[in-house]
PDB file of N, CA and C in Angstrom:
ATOM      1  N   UNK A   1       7.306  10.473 -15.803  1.00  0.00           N
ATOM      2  CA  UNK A   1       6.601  11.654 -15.349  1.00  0.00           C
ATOM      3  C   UNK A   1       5.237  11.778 -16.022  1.00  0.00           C
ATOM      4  N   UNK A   2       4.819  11.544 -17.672  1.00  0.00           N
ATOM      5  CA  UNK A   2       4.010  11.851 -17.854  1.00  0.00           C
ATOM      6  C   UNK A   2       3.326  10.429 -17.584  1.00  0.00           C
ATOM      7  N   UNK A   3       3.327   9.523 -16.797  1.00  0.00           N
ATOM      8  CA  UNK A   3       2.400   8.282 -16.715  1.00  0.00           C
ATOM      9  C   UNK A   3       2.094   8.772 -15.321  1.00  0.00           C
ATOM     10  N   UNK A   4       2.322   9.432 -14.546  1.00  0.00           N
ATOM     11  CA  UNK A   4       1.972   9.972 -13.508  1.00  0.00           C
ATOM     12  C   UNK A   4       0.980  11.229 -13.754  1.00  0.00           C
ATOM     13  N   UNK A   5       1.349  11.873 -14.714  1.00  0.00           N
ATOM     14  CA  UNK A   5       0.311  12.729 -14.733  1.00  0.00           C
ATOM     15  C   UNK A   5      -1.087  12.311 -15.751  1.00  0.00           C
ATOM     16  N   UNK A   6      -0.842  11.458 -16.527  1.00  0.00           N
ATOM     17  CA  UNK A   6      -2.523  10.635 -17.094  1.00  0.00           C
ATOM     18  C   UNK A   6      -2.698   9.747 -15.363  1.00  0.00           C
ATOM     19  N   UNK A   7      -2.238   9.416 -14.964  1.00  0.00           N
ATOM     20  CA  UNK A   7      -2.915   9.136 -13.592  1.00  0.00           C
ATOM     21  C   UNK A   7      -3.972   9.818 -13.120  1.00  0.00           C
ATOM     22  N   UNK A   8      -2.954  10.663 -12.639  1.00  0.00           N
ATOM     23  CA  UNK A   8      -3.720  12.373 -12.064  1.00  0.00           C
ATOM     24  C   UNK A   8      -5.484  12.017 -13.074  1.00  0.00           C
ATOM     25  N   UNK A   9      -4.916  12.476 -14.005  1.00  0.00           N
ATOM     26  CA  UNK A   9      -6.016  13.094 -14.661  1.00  0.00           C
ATOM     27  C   UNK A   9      -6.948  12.056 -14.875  1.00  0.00           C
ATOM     28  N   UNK A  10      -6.720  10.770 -14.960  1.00  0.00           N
ATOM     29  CA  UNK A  10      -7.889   9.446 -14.927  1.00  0.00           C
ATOM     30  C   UNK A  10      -8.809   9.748 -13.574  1.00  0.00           C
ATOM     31  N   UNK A  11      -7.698  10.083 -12.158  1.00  0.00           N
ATOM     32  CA  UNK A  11      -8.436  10.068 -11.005  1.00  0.00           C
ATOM     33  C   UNK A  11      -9.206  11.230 -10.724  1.00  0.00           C
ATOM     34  N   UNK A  12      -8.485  12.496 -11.226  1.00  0.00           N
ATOM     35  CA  UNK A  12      -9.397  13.368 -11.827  1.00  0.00           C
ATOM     36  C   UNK A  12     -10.526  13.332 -12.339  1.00  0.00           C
ATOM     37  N   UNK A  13     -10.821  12.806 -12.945  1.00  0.00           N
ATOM     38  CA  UNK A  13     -11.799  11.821 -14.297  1.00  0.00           C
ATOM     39  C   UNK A  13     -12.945  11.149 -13.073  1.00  0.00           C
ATOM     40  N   UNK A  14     -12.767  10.741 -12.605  1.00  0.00           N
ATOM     41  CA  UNK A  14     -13.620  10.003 -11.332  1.00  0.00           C
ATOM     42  C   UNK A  14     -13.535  10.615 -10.892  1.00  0.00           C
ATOM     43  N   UNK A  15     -13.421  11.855  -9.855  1.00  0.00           N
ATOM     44  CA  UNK A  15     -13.843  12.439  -9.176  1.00  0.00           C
ATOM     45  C   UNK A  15     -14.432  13.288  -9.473  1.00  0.00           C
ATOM     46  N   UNK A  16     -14.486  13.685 -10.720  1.00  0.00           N
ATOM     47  CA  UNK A  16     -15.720  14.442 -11.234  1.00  0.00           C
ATOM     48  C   UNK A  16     -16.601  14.386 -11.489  1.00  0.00           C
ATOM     49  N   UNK A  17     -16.502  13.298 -11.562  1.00  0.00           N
ATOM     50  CA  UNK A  17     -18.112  12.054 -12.257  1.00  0.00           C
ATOM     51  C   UNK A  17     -18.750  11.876 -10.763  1.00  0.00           C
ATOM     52  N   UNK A  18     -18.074  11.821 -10.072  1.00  0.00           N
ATOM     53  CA  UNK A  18     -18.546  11.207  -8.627  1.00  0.00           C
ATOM     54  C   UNK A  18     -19.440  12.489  -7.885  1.00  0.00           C
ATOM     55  N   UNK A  19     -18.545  13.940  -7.887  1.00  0.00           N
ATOM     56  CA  UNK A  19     -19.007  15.194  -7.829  1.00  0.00           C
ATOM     57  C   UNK A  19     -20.099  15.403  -8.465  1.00  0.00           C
ATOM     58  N   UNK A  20     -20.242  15.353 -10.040  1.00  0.00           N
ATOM     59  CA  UNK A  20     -21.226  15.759 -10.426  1.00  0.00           C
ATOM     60  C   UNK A  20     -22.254  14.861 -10.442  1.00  0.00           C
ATOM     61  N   UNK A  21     -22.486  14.049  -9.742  1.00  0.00           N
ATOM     62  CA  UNK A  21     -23.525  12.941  -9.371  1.00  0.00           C
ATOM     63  C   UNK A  21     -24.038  13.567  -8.179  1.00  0.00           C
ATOM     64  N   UNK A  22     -23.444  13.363  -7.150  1.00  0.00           N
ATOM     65  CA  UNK A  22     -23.438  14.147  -5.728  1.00  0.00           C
ATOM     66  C   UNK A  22     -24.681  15.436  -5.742  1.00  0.00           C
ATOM     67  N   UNK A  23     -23.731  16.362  -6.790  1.00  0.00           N
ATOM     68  CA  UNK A  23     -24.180  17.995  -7.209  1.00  0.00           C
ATOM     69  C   UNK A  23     -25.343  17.725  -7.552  1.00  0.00           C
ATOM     70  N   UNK A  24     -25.726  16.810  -8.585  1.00  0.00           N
ATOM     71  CA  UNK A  24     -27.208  16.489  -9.144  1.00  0.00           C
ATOM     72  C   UNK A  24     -27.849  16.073  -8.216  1.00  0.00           C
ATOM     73  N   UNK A  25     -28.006  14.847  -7.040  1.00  0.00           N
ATOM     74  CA  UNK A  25     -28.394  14.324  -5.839  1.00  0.00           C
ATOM     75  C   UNK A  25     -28.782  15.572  -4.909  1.00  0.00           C
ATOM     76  N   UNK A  26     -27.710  16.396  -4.606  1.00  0.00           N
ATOM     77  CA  UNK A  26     -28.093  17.197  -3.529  1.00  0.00           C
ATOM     78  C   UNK A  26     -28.943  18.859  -3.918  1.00  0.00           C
ATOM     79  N   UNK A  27     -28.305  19.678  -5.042  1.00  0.00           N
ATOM     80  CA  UNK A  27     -29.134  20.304  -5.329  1.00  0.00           C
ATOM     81  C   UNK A  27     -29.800  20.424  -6.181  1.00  0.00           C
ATOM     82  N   UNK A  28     -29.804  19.349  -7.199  1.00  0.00           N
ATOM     83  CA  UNK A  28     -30.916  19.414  -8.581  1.00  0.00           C
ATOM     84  C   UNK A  28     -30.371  20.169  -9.722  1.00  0.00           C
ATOM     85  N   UNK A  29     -29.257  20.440  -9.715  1.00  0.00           N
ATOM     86  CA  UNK A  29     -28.264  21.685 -11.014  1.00  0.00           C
ATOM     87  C   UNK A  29     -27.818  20.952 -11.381  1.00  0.00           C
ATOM     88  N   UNK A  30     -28.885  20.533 -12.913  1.00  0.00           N
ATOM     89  CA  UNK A  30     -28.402  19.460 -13.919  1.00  0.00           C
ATOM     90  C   UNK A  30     -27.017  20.586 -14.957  1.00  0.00           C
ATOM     91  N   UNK A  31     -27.208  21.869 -14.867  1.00  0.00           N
ATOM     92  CA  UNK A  31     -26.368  22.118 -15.829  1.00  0.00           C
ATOM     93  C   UNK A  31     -25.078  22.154 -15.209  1.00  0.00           C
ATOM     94  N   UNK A  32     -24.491  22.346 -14.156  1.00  0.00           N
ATOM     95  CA  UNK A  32     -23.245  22.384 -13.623  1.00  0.00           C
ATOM     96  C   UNK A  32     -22.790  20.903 -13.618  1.00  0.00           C
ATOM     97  N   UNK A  33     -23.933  19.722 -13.354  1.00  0.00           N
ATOM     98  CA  UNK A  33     -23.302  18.427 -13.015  1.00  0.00           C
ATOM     99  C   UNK A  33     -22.849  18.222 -14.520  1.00  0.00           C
ATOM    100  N   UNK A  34     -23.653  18.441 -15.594  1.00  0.00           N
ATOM    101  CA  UNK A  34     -23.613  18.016 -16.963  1.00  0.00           C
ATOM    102  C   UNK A  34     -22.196  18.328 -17.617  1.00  0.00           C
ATOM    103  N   UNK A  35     -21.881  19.991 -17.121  1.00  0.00           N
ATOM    104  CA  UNK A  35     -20.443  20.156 -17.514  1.00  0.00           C
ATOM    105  C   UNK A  35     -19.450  19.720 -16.893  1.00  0.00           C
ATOM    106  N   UNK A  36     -19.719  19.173 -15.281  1.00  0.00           N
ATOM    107  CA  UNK A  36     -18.553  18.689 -14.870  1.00  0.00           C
ATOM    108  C   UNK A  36     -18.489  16.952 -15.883  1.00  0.00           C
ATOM    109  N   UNK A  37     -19.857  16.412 -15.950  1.00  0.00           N
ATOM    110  CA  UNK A  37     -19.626  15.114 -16.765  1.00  0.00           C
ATOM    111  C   UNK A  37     -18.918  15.175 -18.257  1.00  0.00           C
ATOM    112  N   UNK A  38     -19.226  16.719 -18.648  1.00  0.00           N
ATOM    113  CA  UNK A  38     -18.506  16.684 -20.124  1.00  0.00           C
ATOM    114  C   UNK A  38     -16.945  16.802 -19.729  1.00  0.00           C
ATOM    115  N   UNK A  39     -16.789  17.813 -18.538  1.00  0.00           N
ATOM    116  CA  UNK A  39     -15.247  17.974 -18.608  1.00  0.00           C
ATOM    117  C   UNK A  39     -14.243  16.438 -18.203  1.00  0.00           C
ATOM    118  N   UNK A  40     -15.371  15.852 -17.660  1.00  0.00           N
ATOM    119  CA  UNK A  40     -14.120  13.885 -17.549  1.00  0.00           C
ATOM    120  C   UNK A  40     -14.438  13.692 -18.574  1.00  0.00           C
ATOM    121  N   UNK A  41     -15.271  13.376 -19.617  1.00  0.00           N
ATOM    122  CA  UNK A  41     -15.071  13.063 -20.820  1.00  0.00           C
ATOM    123  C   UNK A  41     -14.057  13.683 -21.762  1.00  0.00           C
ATOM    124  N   UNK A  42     -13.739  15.088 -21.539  1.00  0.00           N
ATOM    125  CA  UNK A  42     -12.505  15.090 -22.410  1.00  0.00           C
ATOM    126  C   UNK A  42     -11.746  15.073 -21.796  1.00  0.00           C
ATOM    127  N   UNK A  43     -11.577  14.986 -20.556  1.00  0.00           N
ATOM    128  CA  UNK A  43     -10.127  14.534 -19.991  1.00  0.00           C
ATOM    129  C   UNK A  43      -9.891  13.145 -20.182  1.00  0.00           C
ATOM    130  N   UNK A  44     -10.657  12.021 -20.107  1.00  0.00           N
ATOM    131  CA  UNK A  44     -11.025  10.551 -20.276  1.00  0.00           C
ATOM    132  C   UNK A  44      -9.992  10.480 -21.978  1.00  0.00           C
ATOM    133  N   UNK A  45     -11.270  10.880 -22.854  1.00  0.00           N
ATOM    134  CA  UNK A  45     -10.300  11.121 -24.241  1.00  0.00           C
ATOM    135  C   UNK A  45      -9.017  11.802 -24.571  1.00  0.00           C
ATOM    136  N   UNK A  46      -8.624  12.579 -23.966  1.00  0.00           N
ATOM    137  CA  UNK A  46      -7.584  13.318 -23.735  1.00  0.00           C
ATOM    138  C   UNK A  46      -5.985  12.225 -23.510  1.00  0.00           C
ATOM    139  N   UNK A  47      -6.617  11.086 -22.387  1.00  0.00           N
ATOM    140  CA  UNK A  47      -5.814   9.986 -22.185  1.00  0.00           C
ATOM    141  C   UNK A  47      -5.956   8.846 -22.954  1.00  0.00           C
ATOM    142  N   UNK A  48      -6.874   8.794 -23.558  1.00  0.00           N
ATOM    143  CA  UNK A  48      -7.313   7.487 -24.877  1.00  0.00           C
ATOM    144  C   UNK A  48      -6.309   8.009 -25.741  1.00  0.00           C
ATOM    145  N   UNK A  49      -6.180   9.315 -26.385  1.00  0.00           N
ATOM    146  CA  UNK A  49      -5.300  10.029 -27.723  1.00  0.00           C
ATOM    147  C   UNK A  49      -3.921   9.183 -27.230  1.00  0.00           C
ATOM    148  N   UNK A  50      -3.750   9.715 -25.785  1.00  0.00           N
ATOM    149  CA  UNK A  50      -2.474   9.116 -25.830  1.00  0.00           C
ATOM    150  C   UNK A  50      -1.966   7.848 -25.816  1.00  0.00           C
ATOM    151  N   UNK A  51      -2.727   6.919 -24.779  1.00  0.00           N
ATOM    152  CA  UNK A  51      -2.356   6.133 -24.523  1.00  0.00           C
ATOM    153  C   UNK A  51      -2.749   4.912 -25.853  1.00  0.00           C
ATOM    154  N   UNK A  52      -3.673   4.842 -26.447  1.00  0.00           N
ATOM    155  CA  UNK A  52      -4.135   3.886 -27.155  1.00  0.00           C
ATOM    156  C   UNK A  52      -3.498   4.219 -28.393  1.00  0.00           C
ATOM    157  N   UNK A  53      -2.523   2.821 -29.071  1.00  0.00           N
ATOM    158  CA  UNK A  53      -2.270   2.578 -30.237  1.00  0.00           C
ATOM    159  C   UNK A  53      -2.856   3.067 -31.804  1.00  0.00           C
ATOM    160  N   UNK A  54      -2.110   3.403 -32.425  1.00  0.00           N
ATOM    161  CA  UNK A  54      -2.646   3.847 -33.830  1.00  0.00           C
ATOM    162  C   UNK A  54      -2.440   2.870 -34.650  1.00  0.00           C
ATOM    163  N   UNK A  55      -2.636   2.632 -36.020  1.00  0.00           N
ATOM    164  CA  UNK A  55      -3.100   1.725 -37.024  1.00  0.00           C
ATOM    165  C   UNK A  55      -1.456   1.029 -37.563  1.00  0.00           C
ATOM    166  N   UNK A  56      -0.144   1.839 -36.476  1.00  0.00           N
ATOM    167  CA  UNK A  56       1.144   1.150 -36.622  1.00  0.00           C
ATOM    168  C   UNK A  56       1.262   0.426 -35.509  1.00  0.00           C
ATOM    169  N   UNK A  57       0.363   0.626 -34.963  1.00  0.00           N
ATOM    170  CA  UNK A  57       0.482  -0.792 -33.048  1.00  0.00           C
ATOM    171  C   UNK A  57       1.161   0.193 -32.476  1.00  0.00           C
ATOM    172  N   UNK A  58       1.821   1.597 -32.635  1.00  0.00           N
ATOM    173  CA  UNK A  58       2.256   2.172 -31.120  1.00  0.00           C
ATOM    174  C   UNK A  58       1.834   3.365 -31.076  1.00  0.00           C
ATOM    175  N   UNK A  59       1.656   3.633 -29.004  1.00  0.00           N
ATOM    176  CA  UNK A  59       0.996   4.771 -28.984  1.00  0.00           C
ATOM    177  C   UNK A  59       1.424   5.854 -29.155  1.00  0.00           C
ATOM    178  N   UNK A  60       1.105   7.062 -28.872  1.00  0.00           N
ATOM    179  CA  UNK A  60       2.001   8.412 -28.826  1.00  0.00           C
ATOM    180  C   UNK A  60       3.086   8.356 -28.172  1.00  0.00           C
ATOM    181  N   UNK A  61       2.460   7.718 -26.491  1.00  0.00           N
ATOM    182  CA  UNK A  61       2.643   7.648 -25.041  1.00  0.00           C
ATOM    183  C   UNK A  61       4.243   7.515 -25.967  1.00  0.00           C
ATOM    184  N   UNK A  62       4.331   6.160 -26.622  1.00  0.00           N
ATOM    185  CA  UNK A  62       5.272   5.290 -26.753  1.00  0.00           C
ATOM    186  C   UNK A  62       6.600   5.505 -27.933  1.00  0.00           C
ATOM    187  N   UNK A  63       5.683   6.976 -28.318  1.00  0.00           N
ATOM    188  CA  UNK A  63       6.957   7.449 -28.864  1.00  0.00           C
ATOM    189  C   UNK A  63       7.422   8.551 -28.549  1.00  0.00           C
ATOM    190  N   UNK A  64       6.801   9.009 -27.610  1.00  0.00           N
ATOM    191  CA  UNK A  64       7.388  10.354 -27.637  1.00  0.00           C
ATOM    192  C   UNK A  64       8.594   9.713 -26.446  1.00  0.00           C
ATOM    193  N   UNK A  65       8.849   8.913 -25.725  1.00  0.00           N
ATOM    194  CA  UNK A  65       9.208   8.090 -24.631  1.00  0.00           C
ATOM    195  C   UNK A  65      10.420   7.987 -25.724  1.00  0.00           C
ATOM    196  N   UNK A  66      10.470   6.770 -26.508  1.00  0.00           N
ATOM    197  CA  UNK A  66      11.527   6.471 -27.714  1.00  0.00           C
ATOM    198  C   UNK A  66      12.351   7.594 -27.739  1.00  0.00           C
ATOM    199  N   UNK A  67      11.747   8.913 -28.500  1.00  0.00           N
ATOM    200  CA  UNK A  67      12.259   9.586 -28.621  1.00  0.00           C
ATOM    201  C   UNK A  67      13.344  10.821 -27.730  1.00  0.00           C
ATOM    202  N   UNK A  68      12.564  10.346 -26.289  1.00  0.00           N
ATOM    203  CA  UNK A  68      13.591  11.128 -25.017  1.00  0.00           C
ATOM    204  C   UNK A  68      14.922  10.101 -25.338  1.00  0.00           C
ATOM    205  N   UNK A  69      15.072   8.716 -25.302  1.00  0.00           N
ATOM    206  CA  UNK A  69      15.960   8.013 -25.413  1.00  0.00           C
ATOM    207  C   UNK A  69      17.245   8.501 -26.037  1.00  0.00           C
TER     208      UNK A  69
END
């Protein structure tokens, strides 16, 4: 379930970037495109925390998973 929802939120992640490109292109409102570019960036990092390994080789993703077991 939750590898479905960092999905979501990666594709999320691109479509905001894509939007706020668009938004900048069509009406020139750098500050709305800028926050939609900050808000995929912490959604982007949001899925790095989880998914990417810590300094023991496993991720969060990968224990909190273990631990439903």
């Amino acid at each position: 379930m939750l590898d479905a929802v960092l999905s979501l939120t990666v594709l999320a992640a691109i479509l905001l970037l894509l939007g706020a490109f668009f938004l900048w292109r069509r009406t020139g409102n750098v500050k709305n495109a800028a926050l939609m570019v900050v808000l995929a960036v912490v959604a982007l990092l949001n899925v790095a925390i989880w998914t990417l390994p810590d300094a023991g080789g496993e991720a969060p993703l990968e224990k909190l998973e273990q631990g439903a077991r």
